[in-house]
C-alpha atoms as a PDB file:
ATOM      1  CA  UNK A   1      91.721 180.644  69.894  1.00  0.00           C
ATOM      2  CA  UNK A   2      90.424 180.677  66.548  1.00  0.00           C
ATOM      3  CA  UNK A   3      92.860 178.857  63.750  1.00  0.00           C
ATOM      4  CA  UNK A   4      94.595 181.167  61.892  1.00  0.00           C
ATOM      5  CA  UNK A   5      93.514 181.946  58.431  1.00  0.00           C
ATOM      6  CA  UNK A   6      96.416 183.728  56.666  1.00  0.00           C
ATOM      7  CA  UNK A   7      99.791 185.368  57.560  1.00  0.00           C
ATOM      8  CA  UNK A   8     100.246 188.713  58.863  1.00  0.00           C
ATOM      9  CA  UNK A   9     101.595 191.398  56.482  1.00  0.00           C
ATOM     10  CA  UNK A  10     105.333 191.189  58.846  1.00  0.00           C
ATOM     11  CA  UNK A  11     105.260 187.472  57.952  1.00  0.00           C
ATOM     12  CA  UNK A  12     104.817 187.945  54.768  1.00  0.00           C
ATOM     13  CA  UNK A  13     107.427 190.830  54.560  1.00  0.00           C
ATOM     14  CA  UNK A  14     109.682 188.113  55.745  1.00  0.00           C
ATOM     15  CA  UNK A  15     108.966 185.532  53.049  1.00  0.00           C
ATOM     16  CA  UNK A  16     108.943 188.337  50.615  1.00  0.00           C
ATOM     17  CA  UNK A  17     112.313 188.883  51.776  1.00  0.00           C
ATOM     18  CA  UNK A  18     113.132 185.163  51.459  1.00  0.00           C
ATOM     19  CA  UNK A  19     112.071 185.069  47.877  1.00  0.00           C
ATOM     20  CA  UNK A  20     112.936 188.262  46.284  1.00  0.00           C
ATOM     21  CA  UNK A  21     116.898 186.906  47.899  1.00  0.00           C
ATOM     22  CA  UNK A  22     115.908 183.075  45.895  1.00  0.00           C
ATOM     23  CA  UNK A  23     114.720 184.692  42.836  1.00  0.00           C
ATOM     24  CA  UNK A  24     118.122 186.988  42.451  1.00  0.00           C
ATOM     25  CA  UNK A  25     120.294 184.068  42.443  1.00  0.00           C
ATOM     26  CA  UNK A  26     117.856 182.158  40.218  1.00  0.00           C
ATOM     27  CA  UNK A  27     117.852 184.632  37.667  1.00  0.00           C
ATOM     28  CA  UNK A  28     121.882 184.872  37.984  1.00  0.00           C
ATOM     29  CA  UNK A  29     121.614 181.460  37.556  1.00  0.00           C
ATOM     30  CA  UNK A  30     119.350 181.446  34.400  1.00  0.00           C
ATOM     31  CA  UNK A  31     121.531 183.889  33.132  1.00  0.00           C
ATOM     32  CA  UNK A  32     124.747 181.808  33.268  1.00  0.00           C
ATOM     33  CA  UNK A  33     122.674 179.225  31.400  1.00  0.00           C
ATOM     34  CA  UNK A  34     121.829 180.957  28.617  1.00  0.00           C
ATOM     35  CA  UNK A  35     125.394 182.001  28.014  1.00  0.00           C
ATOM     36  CA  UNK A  36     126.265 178.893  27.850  1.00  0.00           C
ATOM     37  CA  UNK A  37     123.583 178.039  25.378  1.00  0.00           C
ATOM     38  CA  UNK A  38     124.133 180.983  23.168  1.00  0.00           C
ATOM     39  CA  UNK A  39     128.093 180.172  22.991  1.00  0.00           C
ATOM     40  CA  UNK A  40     128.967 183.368  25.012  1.00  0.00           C
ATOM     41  CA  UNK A  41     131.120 181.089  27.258  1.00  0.00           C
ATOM     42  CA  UNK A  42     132.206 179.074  24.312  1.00  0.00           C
ATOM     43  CA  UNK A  43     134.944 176.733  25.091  1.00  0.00           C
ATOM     44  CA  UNK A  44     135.016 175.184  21.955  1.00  0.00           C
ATOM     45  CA  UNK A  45     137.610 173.612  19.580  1.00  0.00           C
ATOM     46  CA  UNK A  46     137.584 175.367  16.389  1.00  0.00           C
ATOM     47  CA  UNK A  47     141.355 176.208  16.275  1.00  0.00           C
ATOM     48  CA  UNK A  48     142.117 172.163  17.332  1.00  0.00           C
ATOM     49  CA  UNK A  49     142.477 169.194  15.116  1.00  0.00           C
ATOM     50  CA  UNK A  50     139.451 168.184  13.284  1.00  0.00           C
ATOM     51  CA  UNK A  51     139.856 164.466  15.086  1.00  0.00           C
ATOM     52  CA  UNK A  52     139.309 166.074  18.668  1.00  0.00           C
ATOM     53  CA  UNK A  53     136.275 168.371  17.091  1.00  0.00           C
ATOM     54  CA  UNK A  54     134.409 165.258  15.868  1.00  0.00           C
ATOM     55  CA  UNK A  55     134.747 163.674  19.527  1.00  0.00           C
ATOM     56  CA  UNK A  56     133.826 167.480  20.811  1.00  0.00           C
ATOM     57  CA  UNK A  57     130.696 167.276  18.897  1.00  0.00           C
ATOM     58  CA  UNK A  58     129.038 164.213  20.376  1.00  0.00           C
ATOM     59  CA  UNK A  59     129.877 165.793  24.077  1.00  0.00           C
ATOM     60  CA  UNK A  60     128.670 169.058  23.393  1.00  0.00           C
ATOM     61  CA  UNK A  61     125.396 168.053  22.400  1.00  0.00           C
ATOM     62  CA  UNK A  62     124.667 165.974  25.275  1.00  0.00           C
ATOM     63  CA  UNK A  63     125.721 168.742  27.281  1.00  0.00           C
ATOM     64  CA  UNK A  64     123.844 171.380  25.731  1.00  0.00           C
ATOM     65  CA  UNK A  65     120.666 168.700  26.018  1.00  0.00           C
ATOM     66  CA  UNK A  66     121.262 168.858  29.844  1.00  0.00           C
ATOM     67  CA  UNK A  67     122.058 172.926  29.894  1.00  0.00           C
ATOM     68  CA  UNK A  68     118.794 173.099  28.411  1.00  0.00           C
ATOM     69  CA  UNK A  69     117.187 170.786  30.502  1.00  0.00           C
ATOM     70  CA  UNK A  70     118.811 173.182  33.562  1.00  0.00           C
ATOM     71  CA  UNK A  71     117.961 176.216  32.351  1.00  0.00           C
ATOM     72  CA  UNK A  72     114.223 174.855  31.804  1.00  0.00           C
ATOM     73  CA  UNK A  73     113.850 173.924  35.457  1.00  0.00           C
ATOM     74  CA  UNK A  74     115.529 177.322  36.656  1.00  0.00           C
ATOM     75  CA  UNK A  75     113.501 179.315  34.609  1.00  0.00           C
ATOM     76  CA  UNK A  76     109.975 177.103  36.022  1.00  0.00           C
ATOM     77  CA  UNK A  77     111.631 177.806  39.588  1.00  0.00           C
ATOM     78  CA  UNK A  78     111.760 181.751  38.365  1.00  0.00           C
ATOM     79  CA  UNK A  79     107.881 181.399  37.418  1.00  0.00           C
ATOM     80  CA  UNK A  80     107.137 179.886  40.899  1.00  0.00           C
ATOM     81  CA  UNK A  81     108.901 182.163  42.870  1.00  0.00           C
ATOM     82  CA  UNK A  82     106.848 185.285  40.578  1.00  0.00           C
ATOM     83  CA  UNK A  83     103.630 183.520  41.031  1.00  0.00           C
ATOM     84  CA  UNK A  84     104.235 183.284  44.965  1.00  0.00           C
ATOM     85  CA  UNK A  85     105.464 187.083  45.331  1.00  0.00           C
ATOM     86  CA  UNK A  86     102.015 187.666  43.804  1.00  0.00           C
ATOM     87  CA  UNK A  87     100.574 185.963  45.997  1.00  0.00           C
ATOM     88  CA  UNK A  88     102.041 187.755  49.157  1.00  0.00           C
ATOM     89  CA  UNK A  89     100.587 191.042  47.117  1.00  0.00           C
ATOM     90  CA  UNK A  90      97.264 189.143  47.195  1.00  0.00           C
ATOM     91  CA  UNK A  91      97.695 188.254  50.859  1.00  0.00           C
ATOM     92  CA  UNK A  92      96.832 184.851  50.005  1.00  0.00           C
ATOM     93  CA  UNK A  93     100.327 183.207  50.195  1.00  0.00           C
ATOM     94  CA  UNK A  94     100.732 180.143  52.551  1.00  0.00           C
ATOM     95  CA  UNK A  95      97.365 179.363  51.702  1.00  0.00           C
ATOM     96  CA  UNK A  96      97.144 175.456  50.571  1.00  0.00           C
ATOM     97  CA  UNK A  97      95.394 175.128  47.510  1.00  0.00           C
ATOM     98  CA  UNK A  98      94.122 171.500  48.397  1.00  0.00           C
ATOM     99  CA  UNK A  99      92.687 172.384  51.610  1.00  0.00           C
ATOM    100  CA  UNK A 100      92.434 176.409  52.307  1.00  0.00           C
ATOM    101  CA  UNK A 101      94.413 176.056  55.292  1.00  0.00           C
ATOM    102  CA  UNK A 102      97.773 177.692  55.869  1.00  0.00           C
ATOM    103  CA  UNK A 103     100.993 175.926  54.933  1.00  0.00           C
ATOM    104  CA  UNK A 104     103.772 176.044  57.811  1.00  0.00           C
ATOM    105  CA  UNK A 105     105.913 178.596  57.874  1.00  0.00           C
ATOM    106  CA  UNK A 106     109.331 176.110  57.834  1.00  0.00           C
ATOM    107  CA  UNK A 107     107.586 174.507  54.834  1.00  0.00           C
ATOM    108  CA  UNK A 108     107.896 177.983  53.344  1.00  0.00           C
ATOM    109  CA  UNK A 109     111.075 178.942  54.439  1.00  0.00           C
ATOM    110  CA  UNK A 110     112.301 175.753  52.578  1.00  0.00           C
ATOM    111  CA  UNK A 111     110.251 175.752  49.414  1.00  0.00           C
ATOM    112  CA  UNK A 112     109.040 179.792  49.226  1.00  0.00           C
ATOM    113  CA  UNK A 113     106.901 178.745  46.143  1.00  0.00           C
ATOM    114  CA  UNK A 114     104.924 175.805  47.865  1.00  0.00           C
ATOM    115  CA  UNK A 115     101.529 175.607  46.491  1.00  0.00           C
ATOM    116  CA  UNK A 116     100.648 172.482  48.577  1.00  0.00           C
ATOM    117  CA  UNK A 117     100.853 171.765  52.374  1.00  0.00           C
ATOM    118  CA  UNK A 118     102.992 168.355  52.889  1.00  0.00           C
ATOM    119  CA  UNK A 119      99.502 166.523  53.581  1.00  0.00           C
ATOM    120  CA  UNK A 120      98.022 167.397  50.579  1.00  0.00           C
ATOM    121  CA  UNK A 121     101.014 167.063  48.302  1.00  0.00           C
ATOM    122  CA  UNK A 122     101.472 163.242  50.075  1.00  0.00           C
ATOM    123  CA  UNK A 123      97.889 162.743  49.462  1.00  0.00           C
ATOM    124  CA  UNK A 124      97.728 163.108  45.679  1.00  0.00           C
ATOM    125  CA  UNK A 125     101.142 160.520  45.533  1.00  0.00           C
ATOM    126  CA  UNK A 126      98.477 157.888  45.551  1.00  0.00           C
END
């Protein structure tokens, strides 16, 4: 039997499926982010004594540093998950970009946007 060379359009329903569900409640996610970072969800303490604002201050920024730094990695997860339902549209999704053949299906289960079979992504660690 010859070695499969991509996955059939019900298999790639189901990781359609899998990522359209992932890319909902990253975007929810994102979403909540940004609040934060526009002050939508302010908790802040501009009616308290100026003491407990200046010790505020120095907290907020390192959190906002960090809700950045969140909302940066959610919104590169949002890109991969696009990318790979563009991919299922171009019926080339599973398809390792290192070495042409197909990524496993639990890899993709796991990580929907996966680029790189486990081999190949191991292989450029060197």
């Amino acid at each position: 039997m010859a070695e499969k060379t991509r996955y059939s359009d019900a298999e790639l329903e189901e990781f359609r499926a899998i990522i359209n569900e992932k890319l909902e409640i990253a975007m929810k996610n994102y979403e909540q982010l940004k609040s934060i970072l526009n002050g939508s969800d302010s908790n802040d303490v501009d009616d308290t004594s100026p003491t407990y604002k200046v010790l505020e201050e120095g907290a907020n920024t390192l959190s906002k540093e960090e809700t950045t730094r969140l909302a940066q990695r959610q919104q590169k997860f949002i890109n991969g998950l696009q990318a790979a339902l563009v991919r299922i549209e171009n019926k080339t999704y599973g398809i390792c970009r290192e070495t042409g053949k197909l990524i496993p299906a639990e890899r993709l289960r796991a990580v929907p946007h996966a680029t790189l079979s486990i081999e190949a992504k191991n292989s450029g660690k060197k």
